[in-house]
Structure formats: C-alpha cells, structure tokens
Protein backbone atom coordinates (compact mmCIF):
# COMPACT_ATOMS: atom_id res chain seq x y z
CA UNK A 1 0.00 0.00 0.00
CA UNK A 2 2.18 2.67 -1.29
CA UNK A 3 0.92 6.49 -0.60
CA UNK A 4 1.22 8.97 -3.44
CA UNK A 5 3.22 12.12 -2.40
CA UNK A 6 1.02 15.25 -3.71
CA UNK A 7 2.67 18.31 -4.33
CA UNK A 8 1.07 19.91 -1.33
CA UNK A 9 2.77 17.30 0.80
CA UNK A 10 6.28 18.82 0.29
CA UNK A 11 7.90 20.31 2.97
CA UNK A 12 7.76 24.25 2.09
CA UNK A 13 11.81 25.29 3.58
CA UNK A 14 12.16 29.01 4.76
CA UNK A 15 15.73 28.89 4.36
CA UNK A 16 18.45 26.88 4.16
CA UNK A 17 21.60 26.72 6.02
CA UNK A 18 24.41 25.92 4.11
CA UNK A 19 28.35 25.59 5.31
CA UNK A 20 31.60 27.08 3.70
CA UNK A 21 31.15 24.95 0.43
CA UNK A 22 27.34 26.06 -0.03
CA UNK A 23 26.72 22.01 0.88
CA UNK A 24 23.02 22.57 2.50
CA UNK A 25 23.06 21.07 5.64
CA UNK A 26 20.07 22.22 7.29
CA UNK A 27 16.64 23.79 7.19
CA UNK A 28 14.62 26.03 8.78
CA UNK A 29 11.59 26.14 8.65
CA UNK A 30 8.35 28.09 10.25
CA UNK A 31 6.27 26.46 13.11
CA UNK A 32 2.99 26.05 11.06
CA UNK A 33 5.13 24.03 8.84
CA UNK A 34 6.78 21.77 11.00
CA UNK A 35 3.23 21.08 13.23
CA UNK A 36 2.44 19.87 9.16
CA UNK A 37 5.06 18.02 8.94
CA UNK A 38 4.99 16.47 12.05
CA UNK A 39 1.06 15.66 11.49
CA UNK A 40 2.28 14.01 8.05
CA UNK A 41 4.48 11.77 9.73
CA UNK A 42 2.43 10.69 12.06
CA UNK A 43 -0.49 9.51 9.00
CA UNK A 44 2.68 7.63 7.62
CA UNK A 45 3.32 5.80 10.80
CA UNK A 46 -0.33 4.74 11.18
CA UNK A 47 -0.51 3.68 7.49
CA UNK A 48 2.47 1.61 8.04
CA UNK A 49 1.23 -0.29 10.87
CA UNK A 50 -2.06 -0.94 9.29
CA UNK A 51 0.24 -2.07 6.01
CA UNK A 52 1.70 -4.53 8.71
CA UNK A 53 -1.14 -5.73 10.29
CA UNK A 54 -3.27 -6.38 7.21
CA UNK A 55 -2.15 -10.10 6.71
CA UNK A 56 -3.30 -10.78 10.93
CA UNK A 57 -5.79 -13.50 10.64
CA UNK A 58 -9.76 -11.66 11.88
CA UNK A 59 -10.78 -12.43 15.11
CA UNK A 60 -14.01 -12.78 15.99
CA UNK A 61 -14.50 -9.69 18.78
CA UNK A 62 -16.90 -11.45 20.95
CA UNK A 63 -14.17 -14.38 21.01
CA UNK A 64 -11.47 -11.89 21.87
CA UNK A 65 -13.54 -10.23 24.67
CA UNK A 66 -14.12 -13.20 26.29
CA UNK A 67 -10.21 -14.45 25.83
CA UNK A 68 -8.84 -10.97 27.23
CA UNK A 69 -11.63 -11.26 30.64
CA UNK A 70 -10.44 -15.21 30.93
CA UNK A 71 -6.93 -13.58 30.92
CA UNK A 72 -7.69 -11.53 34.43
C-alpha cells in the first residue's frame, strides 16, 4: 500500500543553512510548517502499521472479549 506524495505534501523550507562549500546542511523552517510536517508523519506511521497488520488472521470480537476477561 504505497501512498502517493502530492505536491502539497512537500515540505515548504524558509531557508536553508548551508556551510563554507554552499553544501546545504540544514533547514529552517516556520512552526505552522513543522506542526504539518509532524502531522504528516504521524499519517505515515499509522498507514504503516495498518500495512503490517493487514495479513493478521480476523478475530471474531466477541471471542477476543471473552479471551482478554479469561486472561484476568
């Protein structure tokens, strides 16, 4: 389940940082853009651990229920 990337999905930079070669080597960037950014990442992380967990055999919830209370 691979995810598109949109063009609104890339990370808008303020500035760069670059050192004495003009190698970038960092980024700045403003808050609302980073609170993006970090809400992005966090949509990738869920997809990923649905992507993982979509080949779990179904349980039956009813079945688990009672499992989990047997377990305490």
């Amino acid at each position: 389940m691979a995810a598109k990337l949109k063009q609104k999905d890339i990370v808008k930079v303020k500035q760069y940082v670059t050192d004495r070669e003009g190698h970038k080597v960092a980024a700045i960037l403003d808050m609302h853009e980073l609170n993006r950014v970090e809400k992005l990442l966090e949509d990738l992380s869920d997809l990923k651990a649905i992507e993982d967990r979509i080949a779990e055999p179904e349980e039956d919830y009813e079945a688990y229920s009672r499992k989990r209370k047997s377990r305490l």
